[in-house]
PDB file of N, CA and C in Angstrom:
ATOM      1  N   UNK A   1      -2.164 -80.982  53.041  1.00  0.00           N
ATOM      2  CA  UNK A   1      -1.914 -81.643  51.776  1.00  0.00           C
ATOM      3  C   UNK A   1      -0.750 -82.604  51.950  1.00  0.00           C
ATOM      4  N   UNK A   2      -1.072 -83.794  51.634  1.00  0.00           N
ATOM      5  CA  UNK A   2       0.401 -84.524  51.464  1.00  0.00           C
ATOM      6  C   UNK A   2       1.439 -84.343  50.759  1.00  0.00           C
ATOM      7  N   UNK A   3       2.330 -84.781  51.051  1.00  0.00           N
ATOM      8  CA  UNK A   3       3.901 -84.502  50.787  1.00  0.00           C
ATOM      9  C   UNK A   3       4.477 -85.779  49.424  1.00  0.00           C
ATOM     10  N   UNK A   4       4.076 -85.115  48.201  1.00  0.00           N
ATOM     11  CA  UNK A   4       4.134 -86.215  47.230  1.00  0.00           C
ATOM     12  C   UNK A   4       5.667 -86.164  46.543  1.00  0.00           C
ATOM     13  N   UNK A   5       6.466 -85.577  47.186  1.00  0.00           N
ATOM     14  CA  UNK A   5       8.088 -86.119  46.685  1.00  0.00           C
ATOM     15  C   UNK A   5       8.400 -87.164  46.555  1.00  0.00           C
ATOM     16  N   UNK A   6       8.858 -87.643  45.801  1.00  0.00           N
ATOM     17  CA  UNK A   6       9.481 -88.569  45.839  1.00  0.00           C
ATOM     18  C   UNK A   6      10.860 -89.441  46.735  1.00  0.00           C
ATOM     19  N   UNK A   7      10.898 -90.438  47.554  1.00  0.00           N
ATOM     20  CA  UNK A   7      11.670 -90.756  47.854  1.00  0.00           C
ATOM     21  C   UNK A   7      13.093 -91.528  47.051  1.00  0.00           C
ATOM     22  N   UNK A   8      13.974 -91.390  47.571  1.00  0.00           N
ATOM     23  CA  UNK A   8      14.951 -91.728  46.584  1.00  0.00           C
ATOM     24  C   UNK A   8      16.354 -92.492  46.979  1.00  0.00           C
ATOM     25  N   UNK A   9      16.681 -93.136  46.815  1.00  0.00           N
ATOM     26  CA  UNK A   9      18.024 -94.155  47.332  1.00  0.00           C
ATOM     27  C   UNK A   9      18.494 -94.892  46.457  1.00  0.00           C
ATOM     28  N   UNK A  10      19.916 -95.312  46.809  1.00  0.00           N
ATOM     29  CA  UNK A  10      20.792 -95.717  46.330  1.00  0.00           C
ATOM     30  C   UNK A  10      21.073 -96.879  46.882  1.00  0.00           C
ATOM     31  N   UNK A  11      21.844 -97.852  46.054  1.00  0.00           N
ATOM     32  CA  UNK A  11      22.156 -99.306  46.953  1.00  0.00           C
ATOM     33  C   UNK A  11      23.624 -99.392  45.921  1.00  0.00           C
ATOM     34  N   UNK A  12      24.644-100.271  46.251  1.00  0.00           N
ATOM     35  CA  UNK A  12      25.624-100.717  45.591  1.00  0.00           C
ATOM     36  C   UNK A  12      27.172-100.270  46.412  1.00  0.00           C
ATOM     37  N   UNK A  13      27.869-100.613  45.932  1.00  0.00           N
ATOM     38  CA  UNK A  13      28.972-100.803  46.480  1.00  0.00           C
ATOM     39  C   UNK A  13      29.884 -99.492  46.910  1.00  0.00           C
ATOM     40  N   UNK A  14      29.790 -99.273  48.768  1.00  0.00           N
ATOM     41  CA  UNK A  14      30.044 -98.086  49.455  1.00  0.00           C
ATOM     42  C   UNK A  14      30.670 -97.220  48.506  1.00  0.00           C
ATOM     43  N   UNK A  15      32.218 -97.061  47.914  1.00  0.00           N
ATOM     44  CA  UNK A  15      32.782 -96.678  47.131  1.00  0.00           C
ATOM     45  C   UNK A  15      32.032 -95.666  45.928  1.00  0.00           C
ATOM     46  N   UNK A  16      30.874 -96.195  45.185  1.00  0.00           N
ATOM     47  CA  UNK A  16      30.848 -95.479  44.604  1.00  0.00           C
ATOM     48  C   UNK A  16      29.292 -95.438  45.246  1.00  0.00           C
ATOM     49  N   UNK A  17      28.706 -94.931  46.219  1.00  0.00           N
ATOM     50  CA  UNK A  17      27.868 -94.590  46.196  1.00  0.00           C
ATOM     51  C   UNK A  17      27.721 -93.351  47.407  1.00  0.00           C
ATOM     52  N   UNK A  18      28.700 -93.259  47.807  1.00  0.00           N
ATOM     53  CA  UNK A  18      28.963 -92.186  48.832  1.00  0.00           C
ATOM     54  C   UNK A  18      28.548 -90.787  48.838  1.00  0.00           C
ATOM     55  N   UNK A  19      28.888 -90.498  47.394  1.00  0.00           N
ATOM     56  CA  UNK A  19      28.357 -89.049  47.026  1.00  0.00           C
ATOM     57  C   UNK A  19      26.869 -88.841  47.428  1.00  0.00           C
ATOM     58  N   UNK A  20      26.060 -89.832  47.007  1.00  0.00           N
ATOM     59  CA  UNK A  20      24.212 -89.784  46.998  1.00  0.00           C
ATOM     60  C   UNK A  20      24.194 -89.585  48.397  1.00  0.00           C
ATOM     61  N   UNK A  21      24.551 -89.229  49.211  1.00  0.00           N
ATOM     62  CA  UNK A  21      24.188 -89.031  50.430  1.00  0.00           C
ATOM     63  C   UNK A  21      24.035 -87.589  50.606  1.00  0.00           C
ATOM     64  N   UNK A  22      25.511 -87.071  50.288  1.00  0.00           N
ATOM     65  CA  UNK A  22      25.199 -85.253  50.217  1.00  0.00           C
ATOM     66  C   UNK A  22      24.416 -84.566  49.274  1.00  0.00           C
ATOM     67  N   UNK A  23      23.666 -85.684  48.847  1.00  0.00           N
ATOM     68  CA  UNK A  23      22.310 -84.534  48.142  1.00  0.00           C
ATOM     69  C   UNK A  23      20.773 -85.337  48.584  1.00  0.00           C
ATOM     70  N   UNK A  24      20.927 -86.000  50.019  1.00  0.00           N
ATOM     71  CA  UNK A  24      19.973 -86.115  50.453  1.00  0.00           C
ATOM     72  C   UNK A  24      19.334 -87.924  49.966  1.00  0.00           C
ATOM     73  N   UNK A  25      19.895 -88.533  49.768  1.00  0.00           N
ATOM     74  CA  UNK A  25      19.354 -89.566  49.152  1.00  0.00           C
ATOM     75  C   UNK A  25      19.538 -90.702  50.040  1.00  0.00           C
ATOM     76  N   UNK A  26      18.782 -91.861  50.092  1.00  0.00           N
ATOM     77  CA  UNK A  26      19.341 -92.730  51.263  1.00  0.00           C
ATOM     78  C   UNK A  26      20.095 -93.453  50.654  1.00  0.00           C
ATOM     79  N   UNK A  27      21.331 -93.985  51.431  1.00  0.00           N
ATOM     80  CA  UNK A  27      22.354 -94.955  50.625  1.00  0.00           C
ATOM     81  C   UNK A  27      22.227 -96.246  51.646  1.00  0.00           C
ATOM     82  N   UNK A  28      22.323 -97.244  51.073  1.00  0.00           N
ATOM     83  CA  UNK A  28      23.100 -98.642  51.430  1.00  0.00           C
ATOM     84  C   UNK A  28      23.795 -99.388  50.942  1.00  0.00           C
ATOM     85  N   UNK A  29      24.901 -99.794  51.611  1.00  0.00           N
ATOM     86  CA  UNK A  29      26.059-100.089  50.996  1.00  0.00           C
ATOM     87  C   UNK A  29      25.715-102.230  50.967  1.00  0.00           C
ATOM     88  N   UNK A  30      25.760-102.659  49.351  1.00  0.00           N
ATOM     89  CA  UNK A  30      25.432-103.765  49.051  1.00  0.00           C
ATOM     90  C   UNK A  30      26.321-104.447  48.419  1.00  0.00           C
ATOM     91  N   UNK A  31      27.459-105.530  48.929  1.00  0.00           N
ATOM     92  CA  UNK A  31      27.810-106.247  47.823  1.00  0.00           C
ATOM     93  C   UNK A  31      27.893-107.625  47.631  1.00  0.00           C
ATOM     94  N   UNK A  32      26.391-107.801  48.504  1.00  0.00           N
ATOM     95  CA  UNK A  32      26.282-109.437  48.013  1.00  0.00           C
ATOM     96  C   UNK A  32      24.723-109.444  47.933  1.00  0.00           C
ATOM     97  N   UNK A  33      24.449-110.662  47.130  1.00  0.00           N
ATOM     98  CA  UNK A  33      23.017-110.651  47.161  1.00  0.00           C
ATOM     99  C   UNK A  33      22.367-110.548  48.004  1.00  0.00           C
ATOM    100  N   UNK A  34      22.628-111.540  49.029  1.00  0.00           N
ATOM    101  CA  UNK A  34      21.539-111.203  50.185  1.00  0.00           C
ATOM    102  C   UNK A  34      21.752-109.637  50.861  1.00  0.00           C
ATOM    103  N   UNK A  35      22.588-109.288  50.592  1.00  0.00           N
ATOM    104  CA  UNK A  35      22.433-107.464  51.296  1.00  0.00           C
ATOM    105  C   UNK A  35      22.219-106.775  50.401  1.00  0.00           C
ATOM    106  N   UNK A  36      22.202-107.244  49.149  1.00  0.00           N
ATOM    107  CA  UNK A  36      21.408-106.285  48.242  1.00  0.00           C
ATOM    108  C   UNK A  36      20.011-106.179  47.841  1.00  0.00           C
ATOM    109  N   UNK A  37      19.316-107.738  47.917  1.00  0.00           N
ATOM    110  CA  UNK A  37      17.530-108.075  48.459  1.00  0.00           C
ATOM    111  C   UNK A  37      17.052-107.523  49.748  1.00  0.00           C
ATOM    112  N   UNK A  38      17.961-107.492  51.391  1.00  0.00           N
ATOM    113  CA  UNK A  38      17.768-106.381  52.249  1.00  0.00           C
ATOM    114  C   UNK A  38      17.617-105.234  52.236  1.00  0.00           C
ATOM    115  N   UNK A  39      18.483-104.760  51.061  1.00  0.00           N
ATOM    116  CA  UNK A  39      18.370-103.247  51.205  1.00  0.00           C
ATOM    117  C   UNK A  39      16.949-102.815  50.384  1.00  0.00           C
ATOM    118  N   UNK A  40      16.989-104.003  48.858  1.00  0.00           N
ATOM    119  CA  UNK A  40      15.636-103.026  48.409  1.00  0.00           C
ATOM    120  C   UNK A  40      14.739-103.356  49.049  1.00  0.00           C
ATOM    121  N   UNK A  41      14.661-104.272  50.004  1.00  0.00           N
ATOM    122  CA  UNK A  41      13.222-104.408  50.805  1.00  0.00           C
ATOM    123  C   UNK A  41      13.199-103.693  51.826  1.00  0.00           C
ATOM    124  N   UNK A  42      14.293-102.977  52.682  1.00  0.00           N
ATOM    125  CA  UNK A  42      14.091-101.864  53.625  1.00  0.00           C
ATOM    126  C   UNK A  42      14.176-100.582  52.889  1.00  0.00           C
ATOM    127  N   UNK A  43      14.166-100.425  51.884  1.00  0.00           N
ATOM    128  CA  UNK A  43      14.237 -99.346  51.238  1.00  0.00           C
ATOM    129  C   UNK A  43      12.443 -99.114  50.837  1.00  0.00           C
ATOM    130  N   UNK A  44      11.880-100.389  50.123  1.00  0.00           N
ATOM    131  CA  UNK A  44      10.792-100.141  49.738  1.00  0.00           C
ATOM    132  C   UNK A  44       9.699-100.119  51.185  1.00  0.00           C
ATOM    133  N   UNK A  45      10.108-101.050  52.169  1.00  0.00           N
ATOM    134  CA  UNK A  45       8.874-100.813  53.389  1.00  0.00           C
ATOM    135  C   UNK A  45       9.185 -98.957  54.078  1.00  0.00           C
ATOM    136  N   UNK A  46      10.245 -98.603  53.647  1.00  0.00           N
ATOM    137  CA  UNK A  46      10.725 -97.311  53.866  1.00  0.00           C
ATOM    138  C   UNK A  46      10.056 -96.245  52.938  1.00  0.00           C
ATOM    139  N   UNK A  47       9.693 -96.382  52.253  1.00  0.00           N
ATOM    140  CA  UNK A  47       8.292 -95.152  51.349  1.00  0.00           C
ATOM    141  C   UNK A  47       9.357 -95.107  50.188  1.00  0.00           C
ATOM    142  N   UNK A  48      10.628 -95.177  49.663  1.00  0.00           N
ATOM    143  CA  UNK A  48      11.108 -94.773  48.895  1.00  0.00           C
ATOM    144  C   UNK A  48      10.677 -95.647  47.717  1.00  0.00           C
ATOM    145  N   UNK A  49      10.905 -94.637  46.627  1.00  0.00           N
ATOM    146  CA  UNK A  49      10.120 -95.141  45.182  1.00  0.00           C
ATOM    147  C   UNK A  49      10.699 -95.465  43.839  1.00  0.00           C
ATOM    148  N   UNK A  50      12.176 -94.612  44.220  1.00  0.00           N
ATOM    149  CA  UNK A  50      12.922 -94.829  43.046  1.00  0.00           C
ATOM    150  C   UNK A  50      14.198 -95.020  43.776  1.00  0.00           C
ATOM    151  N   UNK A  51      14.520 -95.865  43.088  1.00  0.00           N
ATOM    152  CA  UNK A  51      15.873 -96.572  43.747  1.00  0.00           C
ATOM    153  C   UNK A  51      16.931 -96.645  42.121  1.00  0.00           C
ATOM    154  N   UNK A  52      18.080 -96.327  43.062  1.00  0.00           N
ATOM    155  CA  UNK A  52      19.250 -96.456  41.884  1.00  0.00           C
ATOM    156  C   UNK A  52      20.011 -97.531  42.496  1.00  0.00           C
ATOM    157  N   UNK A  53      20.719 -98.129  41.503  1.00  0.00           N
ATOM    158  CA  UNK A  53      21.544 -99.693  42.366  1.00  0.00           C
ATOM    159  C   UNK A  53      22.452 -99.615  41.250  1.00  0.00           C
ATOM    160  N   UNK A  54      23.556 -99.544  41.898  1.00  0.00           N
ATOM    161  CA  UNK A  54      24.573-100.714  40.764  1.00  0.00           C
ATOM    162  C   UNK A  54      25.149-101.432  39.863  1.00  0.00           C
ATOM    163  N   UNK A  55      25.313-101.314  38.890  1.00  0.00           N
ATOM    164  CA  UNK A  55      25.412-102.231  37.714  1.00  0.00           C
ATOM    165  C   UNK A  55      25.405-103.610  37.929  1.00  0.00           C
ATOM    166  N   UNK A  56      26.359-103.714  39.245  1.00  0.00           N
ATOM    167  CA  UNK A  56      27.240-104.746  39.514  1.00  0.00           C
ATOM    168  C   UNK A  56      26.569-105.641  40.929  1.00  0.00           C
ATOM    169  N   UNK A  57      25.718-104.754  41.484  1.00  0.00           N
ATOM    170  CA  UNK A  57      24.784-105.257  42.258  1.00  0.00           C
ATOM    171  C   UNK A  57      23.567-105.773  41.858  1.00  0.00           C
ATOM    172  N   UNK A  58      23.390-105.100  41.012  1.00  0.00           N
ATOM    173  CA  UNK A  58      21.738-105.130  40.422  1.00  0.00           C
ATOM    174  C   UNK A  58      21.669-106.676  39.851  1.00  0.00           C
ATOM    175  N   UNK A  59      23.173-106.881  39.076  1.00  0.00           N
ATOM    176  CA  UNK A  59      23.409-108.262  38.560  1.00  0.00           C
ATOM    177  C   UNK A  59      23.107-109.992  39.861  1.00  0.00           C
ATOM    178  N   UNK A  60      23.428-108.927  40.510  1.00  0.00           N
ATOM    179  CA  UNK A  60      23.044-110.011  41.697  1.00  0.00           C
ATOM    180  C   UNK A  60      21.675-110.962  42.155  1.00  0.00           C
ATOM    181  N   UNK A  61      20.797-109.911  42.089  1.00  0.00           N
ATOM    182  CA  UNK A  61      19.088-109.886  42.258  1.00  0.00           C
ATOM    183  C   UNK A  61      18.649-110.035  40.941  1.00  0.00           C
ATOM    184  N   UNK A  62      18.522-110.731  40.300  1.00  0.00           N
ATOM    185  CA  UNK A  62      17.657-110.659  38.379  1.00  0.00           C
ATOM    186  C   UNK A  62      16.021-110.636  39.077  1.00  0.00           C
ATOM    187  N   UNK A  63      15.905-111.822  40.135  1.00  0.00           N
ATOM    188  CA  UNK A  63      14.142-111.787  40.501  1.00  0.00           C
ATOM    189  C   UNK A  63      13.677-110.941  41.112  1.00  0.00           C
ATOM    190  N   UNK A  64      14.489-110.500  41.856  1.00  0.00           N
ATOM    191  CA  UNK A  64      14.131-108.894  42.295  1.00  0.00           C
ATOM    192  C   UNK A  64      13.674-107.649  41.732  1.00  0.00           C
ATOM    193  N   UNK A  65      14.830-107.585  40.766  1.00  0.00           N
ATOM    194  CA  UNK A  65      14.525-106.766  39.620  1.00  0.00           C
ATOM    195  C   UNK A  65      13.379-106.927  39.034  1.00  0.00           C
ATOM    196  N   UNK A  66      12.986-107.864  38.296  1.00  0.00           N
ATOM    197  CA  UNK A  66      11.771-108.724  37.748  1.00  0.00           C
ATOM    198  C   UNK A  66      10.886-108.859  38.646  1.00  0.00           C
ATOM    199  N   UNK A  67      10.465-109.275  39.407  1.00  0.00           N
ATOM    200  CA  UNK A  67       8.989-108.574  40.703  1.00  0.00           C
ATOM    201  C   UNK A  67       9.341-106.999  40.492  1.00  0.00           C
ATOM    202  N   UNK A  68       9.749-106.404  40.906  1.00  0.00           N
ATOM    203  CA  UNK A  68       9.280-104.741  40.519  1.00  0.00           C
ATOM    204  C   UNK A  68       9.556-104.377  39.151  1.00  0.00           C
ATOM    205  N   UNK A  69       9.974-104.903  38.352  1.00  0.00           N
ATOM    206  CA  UNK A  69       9.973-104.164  36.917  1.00  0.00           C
ATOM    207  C   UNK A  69       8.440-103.673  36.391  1.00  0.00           C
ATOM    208  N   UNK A  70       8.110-102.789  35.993  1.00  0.00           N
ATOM    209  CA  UNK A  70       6.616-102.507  35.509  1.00  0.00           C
ATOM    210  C   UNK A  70       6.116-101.869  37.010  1.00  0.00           C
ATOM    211  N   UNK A  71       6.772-102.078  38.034  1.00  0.00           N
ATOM    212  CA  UNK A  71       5.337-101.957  39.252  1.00  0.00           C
ATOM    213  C   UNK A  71       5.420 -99.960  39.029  1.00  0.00           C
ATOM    214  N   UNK A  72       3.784 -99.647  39.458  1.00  0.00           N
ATOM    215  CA  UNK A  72       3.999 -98.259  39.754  1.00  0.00           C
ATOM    216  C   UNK A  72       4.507 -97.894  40.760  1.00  0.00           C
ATOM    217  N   UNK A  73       4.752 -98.549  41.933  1.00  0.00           N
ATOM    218  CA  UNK A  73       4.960 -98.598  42.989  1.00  0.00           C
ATOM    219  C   UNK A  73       6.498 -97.740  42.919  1.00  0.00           C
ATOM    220  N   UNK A  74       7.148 -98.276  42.399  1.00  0.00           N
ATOM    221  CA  UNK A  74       8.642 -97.983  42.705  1.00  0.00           C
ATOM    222  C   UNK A  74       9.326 -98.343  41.462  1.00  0.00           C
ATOM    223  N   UNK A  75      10.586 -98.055  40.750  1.00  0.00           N
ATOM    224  CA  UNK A  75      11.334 -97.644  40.076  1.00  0.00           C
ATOM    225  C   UNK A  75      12.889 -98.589  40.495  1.00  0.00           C
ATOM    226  N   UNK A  76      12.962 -99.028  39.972  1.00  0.00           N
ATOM    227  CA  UNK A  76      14.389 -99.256  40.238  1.00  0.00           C
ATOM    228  C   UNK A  76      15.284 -99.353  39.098  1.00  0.00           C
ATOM    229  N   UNK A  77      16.836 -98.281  39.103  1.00  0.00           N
ATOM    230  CA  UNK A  77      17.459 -98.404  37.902  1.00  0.00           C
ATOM    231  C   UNK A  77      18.626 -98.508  38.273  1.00  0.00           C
ATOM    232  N   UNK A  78      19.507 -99.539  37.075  1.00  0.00           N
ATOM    233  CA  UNK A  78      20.677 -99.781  37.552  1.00  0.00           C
ATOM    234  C   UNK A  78      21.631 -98.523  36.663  1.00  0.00           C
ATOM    235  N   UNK A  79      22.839 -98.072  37.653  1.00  0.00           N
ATOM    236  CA  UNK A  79      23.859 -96.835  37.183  1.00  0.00           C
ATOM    237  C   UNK A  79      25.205 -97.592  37.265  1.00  0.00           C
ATOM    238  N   UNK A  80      25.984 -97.288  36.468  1.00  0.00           N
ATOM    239  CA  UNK A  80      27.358 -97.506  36.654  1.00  0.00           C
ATOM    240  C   UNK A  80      27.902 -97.844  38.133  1.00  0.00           C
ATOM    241  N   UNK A  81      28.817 -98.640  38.261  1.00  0.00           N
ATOM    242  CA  UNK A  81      29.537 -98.713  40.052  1.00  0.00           C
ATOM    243  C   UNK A  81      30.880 -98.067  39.894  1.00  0.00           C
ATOM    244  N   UNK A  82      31.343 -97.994  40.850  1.00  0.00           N
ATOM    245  CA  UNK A  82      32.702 -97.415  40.596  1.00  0.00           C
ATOM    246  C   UNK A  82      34.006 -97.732  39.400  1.00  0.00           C
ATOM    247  N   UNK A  83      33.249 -98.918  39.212  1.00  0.00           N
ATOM    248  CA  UNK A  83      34.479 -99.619  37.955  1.00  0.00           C
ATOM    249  C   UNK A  83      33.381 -98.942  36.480  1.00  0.00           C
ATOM    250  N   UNK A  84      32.865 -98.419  36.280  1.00  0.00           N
ATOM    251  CA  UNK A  84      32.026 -97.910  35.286  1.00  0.00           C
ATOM    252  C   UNK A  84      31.470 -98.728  35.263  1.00  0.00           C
ATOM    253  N   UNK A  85      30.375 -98.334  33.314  1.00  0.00           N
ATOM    254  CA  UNK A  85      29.240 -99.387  33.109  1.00  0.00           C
ATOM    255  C   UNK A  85      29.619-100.689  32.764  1.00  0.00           C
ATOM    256  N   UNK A  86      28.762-101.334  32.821  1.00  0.00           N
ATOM    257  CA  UNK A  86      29.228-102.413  32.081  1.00  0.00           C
ATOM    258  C   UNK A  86      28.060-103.274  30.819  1.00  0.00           C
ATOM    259  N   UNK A  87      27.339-102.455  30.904  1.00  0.00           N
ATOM    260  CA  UNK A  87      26.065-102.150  29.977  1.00  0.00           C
ATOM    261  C   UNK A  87      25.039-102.770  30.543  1.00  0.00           C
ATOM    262  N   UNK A  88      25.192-103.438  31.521  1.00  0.00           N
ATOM    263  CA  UNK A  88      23.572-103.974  32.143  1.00  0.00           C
ATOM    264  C   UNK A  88      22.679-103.158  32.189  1.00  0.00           C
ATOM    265  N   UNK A  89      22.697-101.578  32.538  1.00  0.00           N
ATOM    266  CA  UNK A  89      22.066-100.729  32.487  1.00  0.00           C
ATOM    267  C   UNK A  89      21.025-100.462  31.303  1.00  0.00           C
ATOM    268  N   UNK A  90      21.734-100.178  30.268  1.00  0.00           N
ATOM    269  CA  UNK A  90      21.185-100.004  28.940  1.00  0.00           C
ATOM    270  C   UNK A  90      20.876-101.173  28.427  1.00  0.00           C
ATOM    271  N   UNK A  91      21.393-102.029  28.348  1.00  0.00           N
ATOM    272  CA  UNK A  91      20.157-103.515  28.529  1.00  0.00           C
ATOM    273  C   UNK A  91      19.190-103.825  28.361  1.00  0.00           C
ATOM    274  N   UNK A  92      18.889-103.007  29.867  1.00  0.00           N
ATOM    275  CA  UNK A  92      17.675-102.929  30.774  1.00  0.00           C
ATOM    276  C   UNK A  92      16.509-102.336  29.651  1.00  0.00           C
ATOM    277  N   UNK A  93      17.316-100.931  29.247  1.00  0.00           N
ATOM    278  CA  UNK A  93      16.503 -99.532  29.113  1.00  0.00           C
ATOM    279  C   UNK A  93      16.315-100.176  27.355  1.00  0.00           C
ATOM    280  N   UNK A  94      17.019-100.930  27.013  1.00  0.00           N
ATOM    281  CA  UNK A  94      16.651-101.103  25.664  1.00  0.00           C
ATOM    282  C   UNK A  94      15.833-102.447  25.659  1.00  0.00           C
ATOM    283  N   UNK A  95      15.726-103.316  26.660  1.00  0.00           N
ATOM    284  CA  UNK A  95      14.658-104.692  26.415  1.00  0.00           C
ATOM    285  C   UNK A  95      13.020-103.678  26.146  1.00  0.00           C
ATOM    286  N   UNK A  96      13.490-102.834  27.927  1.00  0.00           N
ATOM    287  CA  UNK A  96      11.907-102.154  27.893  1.00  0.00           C
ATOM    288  C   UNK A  96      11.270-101.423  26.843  1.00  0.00           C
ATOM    289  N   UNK A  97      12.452-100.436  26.184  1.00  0.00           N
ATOM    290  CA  UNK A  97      12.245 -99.853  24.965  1.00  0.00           C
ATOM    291  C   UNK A  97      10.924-100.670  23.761  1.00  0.00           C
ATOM    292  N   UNK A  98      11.901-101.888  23.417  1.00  0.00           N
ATOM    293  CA  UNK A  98      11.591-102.837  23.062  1.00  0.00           C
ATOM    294  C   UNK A  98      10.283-103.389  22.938  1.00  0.00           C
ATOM    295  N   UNK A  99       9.907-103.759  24.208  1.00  0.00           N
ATOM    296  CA  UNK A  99       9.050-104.529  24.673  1.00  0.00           C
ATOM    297  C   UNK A  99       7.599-103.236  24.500  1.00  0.00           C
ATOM    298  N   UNK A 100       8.181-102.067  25.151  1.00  0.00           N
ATOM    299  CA  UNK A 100       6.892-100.943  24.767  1.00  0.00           C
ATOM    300  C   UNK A 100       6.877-100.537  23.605  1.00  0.00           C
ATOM    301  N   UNK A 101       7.732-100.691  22.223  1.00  0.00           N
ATOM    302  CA  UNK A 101       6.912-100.284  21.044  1.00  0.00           C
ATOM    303  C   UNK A 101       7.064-101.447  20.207  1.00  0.00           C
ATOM    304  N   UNK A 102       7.611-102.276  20.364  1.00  0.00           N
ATOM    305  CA  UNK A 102       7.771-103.501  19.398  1.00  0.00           C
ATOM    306  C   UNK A 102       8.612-104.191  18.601  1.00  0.00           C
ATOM    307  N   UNK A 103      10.079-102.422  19.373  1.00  0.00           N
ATOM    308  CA  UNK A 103      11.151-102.930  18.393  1.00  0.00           C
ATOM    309  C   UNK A 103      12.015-102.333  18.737  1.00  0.00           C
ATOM    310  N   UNK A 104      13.384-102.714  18.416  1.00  0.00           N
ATOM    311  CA  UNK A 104      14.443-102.032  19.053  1.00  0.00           C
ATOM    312  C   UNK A 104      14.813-100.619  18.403  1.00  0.00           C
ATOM    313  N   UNK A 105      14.101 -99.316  18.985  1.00  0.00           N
ATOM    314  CA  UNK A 105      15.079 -98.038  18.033  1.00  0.00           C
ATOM    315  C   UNK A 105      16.231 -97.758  18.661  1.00  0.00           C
ATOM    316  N   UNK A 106      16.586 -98.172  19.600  1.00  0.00           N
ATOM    317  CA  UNK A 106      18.132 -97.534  20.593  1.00  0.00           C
ATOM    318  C   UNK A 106      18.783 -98.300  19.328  1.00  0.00           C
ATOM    319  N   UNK A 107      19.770 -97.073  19.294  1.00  0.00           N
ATOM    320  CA  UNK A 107      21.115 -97.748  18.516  1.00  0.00           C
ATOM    321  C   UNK A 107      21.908 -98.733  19.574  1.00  0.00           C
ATOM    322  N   UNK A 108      22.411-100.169  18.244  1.00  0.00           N
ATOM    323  CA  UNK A 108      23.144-100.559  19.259  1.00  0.00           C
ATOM    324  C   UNK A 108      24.383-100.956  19.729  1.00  0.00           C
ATOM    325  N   UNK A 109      25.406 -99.859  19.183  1.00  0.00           N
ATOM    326  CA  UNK A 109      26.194 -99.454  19.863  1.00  0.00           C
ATOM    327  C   UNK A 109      25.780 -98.053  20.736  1.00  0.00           C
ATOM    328  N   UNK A 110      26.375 -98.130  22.059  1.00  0.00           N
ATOM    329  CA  UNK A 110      25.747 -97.253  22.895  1.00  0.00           C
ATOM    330  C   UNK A 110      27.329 -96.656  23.497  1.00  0.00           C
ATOM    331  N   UNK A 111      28.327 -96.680  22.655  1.00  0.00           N
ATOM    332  CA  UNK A 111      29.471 -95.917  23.160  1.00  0.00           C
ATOM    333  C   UNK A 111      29.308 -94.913  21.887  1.00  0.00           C
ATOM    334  N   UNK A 112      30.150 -93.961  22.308  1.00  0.00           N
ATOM    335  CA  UNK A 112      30.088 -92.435  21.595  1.00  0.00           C
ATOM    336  C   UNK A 112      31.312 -92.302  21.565  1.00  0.00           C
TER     337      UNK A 112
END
């Protein structure tokens, strides 16, 4: 039977991505565009499917992002970097929101 886990990695800036390693995750350390379009493309010819990146990286790649947004293929979400969020993240999670029912329900303030 095949082995349907999921693969899983991280991209963004060494500093805060160090931890994802001791729980098994692949990391690459990205802080310019072009090493951050390297990594998700050796990441994705690499089987992995869900990728976490950066706030601050992710900002780097918009067309990147946008060619895989929607794909089933793979997943990619942006997390806080070491300097925290800076809301690109939730952004993200509230355009799509959005866009799949027709309207914005995320509140929008998203600090607590």
């Amino acid at each position: 039977m095949a082995d349907k886990r999921a693969l899983m990695g991280v991209i963004g800036e060494s500093d805060a991505i160090k931890a994802f390693r001791t729980v098994g995750m692949q990391v690459i350390s990205a802080a310019t565009q072009q090493e951050a379009e390297r990594a998700v493309h050796h990441m994705l010819t690499n089987g992995v499917t869900v990728i976490f990146i950066t706030e601050d990286v992710a900002r780097q790649i918009p067309d990147t992002l946008a060619r895989y947004n929607g794909s089933p293929e793979v997943t990619i979400i942006p997390i806080p970097g070491s300097r925290g969020s800076t809301g690109f993240g939730m952004q993200r999670v509230q355009a799509n929101v959005e866009k799949a029912v027709g309207a914005n329900i995320l509140l929008n303030n998203t600090e607590e």
